[in-house]
C-alpha atoms as a PDB file:
ATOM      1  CA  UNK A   1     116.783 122.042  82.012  1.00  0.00           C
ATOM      2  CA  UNK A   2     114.988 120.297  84.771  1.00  0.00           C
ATOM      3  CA  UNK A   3     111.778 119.034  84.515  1.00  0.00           C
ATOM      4  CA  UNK A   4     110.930 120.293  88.389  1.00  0.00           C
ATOM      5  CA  UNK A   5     111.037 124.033  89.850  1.00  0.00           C
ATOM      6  CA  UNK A   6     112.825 123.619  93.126  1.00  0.00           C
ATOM      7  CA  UNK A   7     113.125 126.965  93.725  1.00  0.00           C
ATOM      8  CA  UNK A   8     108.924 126.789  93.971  1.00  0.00           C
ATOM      9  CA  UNK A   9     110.295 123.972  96.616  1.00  0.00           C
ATOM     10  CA  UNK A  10     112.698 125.765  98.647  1.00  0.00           C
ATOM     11  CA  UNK A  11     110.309 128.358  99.158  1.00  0.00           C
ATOM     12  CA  UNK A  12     107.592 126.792 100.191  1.00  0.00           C
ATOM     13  CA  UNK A  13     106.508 126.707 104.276  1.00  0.00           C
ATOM     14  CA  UNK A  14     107.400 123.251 105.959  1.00  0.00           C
ATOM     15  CA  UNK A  15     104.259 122.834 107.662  1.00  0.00           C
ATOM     16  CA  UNK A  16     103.832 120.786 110.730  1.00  0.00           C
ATOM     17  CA  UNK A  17     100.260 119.568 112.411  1.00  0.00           C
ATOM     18  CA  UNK A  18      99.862 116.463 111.762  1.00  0.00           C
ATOM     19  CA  UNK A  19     103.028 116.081 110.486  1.00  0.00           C
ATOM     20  CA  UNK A  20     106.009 117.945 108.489  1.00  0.00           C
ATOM     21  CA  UNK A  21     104.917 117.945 105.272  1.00  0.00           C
ATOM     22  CA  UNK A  22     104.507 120.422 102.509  1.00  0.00           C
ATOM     23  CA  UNK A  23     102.281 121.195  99.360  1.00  0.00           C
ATOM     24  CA  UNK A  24     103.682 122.740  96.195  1.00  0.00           C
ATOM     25  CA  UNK A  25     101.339 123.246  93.277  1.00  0.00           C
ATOM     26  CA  UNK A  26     103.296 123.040  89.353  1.00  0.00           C
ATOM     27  CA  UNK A  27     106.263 121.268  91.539  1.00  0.00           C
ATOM     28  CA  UNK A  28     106.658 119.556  87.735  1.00  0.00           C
ATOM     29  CA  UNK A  29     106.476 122.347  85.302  1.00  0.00           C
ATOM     30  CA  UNK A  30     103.885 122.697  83.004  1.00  0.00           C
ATOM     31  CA  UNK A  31     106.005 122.613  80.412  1.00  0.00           C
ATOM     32  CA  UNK A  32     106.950 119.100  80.861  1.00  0.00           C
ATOM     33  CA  UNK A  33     103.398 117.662  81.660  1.00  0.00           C
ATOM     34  CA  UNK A  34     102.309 116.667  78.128  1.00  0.00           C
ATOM     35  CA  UNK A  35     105.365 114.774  76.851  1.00  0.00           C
ATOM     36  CA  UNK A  36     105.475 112.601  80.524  1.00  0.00           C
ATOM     37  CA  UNK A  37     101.952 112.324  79.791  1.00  0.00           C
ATOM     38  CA  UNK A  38     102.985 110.627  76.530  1.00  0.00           C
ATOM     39  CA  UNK A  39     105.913 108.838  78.097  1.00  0.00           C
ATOM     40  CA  UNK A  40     104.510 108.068  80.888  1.00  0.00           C
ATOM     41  CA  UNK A  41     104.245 104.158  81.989  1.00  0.00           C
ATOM     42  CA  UNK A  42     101.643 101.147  80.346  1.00  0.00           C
ATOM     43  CA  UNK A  43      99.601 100.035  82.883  1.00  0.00           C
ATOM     44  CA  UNK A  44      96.505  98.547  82.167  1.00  0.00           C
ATOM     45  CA  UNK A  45      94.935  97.600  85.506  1.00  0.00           C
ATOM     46  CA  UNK A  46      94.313  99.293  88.838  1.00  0.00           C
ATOM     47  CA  UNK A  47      96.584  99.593  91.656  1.00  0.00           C
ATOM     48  CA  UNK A  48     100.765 100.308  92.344  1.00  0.00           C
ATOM     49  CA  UNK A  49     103.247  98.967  90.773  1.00  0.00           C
ATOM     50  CA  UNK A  50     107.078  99.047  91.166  1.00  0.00           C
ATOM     51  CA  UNK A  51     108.220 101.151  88.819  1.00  0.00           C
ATOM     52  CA  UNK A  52     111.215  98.600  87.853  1.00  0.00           C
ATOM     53  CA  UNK A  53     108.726  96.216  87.049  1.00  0.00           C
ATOM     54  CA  UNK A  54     107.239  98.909  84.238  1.00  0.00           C
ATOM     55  CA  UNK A  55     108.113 100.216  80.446  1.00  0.00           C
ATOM     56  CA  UNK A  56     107.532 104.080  79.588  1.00  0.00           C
ATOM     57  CA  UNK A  57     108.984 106.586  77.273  1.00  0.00           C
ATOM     58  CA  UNK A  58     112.700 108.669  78.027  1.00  0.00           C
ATOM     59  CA  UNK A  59     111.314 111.665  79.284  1.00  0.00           C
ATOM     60  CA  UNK A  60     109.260 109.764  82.132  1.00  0.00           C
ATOM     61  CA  UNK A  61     112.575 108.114  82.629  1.00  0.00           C
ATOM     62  CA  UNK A  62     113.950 110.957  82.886  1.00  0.00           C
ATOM     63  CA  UNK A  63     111.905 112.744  85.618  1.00  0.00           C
ATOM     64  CA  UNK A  64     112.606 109.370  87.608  1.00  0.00           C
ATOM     65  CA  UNK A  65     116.184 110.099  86.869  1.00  0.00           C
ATOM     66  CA  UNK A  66     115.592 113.297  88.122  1.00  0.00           C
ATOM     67  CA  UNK A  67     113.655 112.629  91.461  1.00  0.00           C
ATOM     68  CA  UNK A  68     115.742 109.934  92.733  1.00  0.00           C
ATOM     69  CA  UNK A  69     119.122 111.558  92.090  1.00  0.00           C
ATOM     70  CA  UNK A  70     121.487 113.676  94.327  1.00  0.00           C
ATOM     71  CA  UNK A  71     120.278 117.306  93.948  1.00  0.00           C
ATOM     72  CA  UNK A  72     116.518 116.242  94.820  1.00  0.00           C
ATOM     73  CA  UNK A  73     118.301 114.356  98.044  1.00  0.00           C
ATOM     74  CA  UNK A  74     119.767 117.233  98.642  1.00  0.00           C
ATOM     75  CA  UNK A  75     116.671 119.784  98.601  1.00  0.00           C
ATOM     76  CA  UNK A  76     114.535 117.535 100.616  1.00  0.00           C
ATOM     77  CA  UNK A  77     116.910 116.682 103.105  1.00  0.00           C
ATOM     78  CA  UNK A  78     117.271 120.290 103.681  1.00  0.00           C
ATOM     79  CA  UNK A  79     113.437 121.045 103.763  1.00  0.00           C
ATOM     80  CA  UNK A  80     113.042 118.144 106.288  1.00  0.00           C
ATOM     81  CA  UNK A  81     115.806 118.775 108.012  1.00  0.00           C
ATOM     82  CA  UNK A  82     116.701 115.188 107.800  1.00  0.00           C
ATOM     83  CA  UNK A  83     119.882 113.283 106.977  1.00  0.00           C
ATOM     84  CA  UNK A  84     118.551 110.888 103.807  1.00  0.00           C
ATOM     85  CA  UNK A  85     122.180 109.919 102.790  1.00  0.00           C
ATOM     86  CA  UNK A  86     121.213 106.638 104.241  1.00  0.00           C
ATOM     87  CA  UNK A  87     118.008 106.160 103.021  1.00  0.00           C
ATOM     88  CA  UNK A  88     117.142 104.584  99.610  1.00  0.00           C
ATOM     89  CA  UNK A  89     114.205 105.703  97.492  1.00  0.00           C
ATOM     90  CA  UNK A  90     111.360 103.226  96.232  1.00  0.00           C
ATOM     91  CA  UNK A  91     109.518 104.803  93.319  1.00  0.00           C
ATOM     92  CA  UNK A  92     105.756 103.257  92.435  1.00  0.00           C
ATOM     93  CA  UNK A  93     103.248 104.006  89.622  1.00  0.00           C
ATOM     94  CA  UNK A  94      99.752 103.873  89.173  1.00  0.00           C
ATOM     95  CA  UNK A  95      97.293 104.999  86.694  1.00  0.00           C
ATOM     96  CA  UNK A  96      93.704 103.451  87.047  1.00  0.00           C
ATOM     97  CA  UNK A  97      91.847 103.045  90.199  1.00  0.00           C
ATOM     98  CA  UNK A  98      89.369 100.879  91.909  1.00  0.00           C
ATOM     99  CA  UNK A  99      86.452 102.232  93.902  1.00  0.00           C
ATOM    100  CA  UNK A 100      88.662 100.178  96.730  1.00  0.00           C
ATOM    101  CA  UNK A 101      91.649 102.300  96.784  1.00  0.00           C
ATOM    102  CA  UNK A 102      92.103 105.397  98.708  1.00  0.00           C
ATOM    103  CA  UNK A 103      91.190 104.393 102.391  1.00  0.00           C
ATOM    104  CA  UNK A 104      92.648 106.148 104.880  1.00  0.00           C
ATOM    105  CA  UNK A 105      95.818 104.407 106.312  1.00  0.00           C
ATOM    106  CA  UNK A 106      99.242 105.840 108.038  1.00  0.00           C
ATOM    107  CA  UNK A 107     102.759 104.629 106.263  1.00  0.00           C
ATOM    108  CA  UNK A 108     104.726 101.775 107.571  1.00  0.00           C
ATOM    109  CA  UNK A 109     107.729 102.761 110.041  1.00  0.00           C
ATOM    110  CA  UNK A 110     110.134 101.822 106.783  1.00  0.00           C
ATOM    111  CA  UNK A 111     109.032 104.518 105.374  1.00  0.00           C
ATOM    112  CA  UNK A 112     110.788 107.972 106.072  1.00  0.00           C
ATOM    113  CA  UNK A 113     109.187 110.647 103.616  1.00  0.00           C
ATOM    114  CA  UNK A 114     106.701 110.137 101.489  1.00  0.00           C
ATOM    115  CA  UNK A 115     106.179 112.240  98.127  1.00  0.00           C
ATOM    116  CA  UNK A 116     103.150 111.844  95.413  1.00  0.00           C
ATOM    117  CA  UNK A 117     103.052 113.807  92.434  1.00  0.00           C
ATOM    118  CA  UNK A 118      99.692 113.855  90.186  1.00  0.00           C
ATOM    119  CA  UNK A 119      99.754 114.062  85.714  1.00  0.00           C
ATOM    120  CA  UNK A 120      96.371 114.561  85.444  1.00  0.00           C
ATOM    121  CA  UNK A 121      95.507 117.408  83.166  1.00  0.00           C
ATOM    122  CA  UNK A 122      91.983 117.934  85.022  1.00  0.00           C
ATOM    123  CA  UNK A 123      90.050 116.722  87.253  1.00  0.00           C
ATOM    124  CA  UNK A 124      86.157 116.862  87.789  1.00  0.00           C
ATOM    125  CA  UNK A 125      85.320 113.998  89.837  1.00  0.00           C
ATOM    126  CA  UNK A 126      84.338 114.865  93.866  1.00  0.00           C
ATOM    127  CA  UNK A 127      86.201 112.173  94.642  1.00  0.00           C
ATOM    128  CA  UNK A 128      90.229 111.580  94.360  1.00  0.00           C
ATOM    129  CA  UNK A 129      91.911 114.470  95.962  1.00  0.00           C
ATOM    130  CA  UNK A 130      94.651 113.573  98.830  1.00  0.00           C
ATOM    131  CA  UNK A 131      93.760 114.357 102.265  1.00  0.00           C
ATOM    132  CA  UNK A 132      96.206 114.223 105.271  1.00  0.00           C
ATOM    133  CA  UNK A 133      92.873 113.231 107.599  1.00  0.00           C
ATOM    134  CA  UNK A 134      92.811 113.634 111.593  1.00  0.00           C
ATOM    135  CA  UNK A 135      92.028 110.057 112.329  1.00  0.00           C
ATOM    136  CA  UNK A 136      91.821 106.399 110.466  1.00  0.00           C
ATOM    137  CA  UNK A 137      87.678 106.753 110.409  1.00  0.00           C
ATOM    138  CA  UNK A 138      86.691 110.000 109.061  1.00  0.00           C
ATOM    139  CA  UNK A 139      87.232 110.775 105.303  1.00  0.00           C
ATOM    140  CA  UNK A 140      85.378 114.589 105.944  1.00  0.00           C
ATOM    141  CA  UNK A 141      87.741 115.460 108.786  1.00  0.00           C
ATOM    142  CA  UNK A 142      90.972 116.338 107.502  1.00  0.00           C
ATOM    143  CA  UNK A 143      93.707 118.987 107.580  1.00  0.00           C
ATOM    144  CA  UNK A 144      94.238 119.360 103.639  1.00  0.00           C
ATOM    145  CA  UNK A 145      93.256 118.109 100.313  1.00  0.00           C
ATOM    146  CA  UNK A 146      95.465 118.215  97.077  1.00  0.00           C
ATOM    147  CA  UNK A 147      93.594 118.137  93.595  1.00  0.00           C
ATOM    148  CA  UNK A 148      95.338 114.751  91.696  1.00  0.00           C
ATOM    149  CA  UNK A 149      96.451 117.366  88.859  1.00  0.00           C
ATOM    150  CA  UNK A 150      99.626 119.520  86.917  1.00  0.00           C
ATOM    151  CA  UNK A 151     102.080 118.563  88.450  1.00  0.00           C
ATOM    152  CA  UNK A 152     101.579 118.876  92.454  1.00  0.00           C
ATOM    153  CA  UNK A 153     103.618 117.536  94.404  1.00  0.00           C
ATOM    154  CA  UNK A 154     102.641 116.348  98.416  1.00  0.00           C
ATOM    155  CA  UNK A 155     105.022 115.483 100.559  1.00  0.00           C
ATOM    156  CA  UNK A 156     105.241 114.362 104.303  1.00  0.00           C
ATOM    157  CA  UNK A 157     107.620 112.906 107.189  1.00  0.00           C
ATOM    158  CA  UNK A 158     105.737 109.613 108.565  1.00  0.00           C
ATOM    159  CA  UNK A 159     104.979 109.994 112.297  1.00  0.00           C
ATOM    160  CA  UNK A 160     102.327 108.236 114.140  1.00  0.00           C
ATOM    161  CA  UNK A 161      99.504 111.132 113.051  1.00  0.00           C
ATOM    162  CA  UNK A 162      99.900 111.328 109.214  1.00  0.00           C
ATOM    163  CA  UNK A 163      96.996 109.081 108.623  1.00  0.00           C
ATOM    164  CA  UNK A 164      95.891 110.231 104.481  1.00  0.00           C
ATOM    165  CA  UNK A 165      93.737 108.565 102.052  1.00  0.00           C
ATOM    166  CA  UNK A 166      91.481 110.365  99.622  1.00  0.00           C
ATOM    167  CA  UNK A 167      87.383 109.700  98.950  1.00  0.00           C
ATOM    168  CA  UNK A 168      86.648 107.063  96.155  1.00  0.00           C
ATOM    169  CA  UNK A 169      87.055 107.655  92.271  1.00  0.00           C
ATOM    170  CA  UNK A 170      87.144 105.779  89.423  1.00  0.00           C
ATOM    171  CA  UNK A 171      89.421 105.766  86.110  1.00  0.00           C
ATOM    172  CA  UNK A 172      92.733 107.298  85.354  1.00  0.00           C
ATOM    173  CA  UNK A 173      94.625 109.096  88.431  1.00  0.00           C
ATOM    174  CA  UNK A 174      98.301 109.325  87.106  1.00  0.00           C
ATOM    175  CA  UNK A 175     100.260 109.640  90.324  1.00  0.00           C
ATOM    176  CA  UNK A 176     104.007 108.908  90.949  1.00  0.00           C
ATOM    177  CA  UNK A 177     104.581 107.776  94.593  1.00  0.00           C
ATOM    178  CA  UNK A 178     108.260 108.118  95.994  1.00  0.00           C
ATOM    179  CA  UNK A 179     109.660 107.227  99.187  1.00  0.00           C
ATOM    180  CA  UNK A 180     112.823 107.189 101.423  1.00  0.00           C
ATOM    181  CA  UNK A 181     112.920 103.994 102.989  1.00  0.00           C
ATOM    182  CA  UNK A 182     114.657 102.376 106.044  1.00  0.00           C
ATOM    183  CA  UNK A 183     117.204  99.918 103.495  1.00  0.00           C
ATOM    184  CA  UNK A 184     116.207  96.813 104.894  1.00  0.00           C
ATOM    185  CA  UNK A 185     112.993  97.073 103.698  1.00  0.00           C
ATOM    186  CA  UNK A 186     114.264  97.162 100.065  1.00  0.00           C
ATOM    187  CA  UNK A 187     116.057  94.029 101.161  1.00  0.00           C
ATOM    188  CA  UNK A 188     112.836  92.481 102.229  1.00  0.00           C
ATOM    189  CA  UNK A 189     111.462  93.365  99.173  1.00  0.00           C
ATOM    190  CA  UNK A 190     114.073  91.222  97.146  1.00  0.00           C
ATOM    191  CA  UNK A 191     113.682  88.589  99.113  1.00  0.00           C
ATOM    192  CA  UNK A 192     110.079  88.147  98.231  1.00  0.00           C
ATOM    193  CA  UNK A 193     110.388  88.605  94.620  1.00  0.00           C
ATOM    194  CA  UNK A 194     112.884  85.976  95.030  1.00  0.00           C
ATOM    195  CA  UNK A 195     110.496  83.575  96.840  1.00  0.00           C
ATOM    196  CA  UNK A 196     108.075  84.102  94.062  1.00  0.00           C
ATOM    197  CA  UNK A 197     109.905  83.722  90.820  1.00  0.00           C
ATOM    198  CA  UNK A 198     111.518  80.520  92.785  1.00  0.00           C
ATOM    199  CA  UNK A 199     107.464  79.442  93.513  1.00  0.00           C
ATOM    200  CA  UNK A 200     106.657  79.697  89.886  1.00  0.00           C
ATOM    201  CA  UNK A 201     109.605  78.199  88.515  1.00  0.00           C
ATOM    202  CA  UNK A 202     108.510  75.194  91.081  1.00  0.00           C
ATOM    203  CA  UNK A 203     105.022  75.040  89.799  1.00  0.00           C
ATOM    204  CA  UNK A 204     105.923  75.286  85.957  1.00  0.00           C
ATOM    205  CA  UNK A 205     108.206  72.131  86.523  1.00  0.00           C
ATOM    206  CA  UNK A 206     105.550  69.936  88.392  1.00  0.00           C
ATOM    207  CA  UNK A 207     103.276  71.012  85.895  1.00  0.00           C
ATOM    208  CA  UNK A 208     105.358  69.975  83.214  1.00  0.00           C
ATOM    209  CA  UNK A 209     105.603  66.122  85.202  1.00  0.00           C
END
């Protein structure tokens, strides 16, 4: 049985100003929430991290599995009205935060749609809830907030107006980030991670002369 109610998806409004996006409370079922909570991936410090780069338990796997497959293609390429047969996905992790993250920003181009989806099983802080904001200066002046929490699911189609970011917390905020990217940014991507094992294989050998 999946681990996601797309039918909660389907019917949801595609909403439009400041960009096409859409918010679906319980998009992961509640069901599923404490055994990804178990599964889901080791990370000790703040930040995102590739989620390639991470080790977690089958049923976190799993939703990945899920999420990046054909049938969840499918669903959002209808919703968006968008052709993503082309597009790859990049899926990211993270699980603590900084009082640095969360300043408001807009997407790069490469990215097509972006989707975040929250574990938390509460959430009392002020601070820490997703806003798509209505400039790159204001953290008060936004359109929408999402509470970092069971499940929900934001997603939006970049344009030049989806700025987001959300007000500063502190400690765990479990949130999956996936996005359809333009592929040559994945190939970017490898290129780096080339460039740096490469750099450190460099340094290890002068360091052993």
């Amino acid at each position: 049985m999946s681990m996601l109610n797309l039918a909660k998806f389907d019917a949801t409004p595609l909403q439009t100003e400041p960009c096409d996006y859409l918010i679906v409370p319980g998009f992961v079922r509640p069901e599923a929430l404490a055994g990804l909570n178990a599964d889901f991936p080791a990370i000790d410090a703040a930040g995102n991290f590739p989620f390639e780069d991470l080790s977690c338990g089958p049923r976190f796997q799993a939703l990945v599995d899920e999420l990046t497959g054909p049938d969840v293609r499918r669903h959002f390429a209808a919703k968006f009205g968008m052709d993503l047969d082309a597009f790859p996905t990049q899926v990211t992790i993270r699980k603590h935060m900084s009082r640095l993250d969360g300043r408001i920003h807009n997407d790069s181009r490469s990215k097509k749609i972006t989707v975040l989806i929250y574990f938390n099983e509460q959430w009392t802080q002020r601070g820490g809830q997703l806003r798509l904001n209505k400039s790159l200066d204001r953290m008060d002046d936004y359109y929408v907030e999402v509470p970092p929490v069971c499940g929900n699911l934001i997603a939006f189609r970049r344009n030049e107006h989806s700025f987001h970011g959300f007000p500063s917390a502190s400690g765990e905020r479990r949130t999956l980030q996936m996005y359809w990217v333009d592929p040559q940014r994945l190939q970017r991507k490898k290129a780096t991670g080339m460039r740096k094992i490469i750099h450190k294989l460099v340094r290890r050998a002068i360091k052993k002369f």
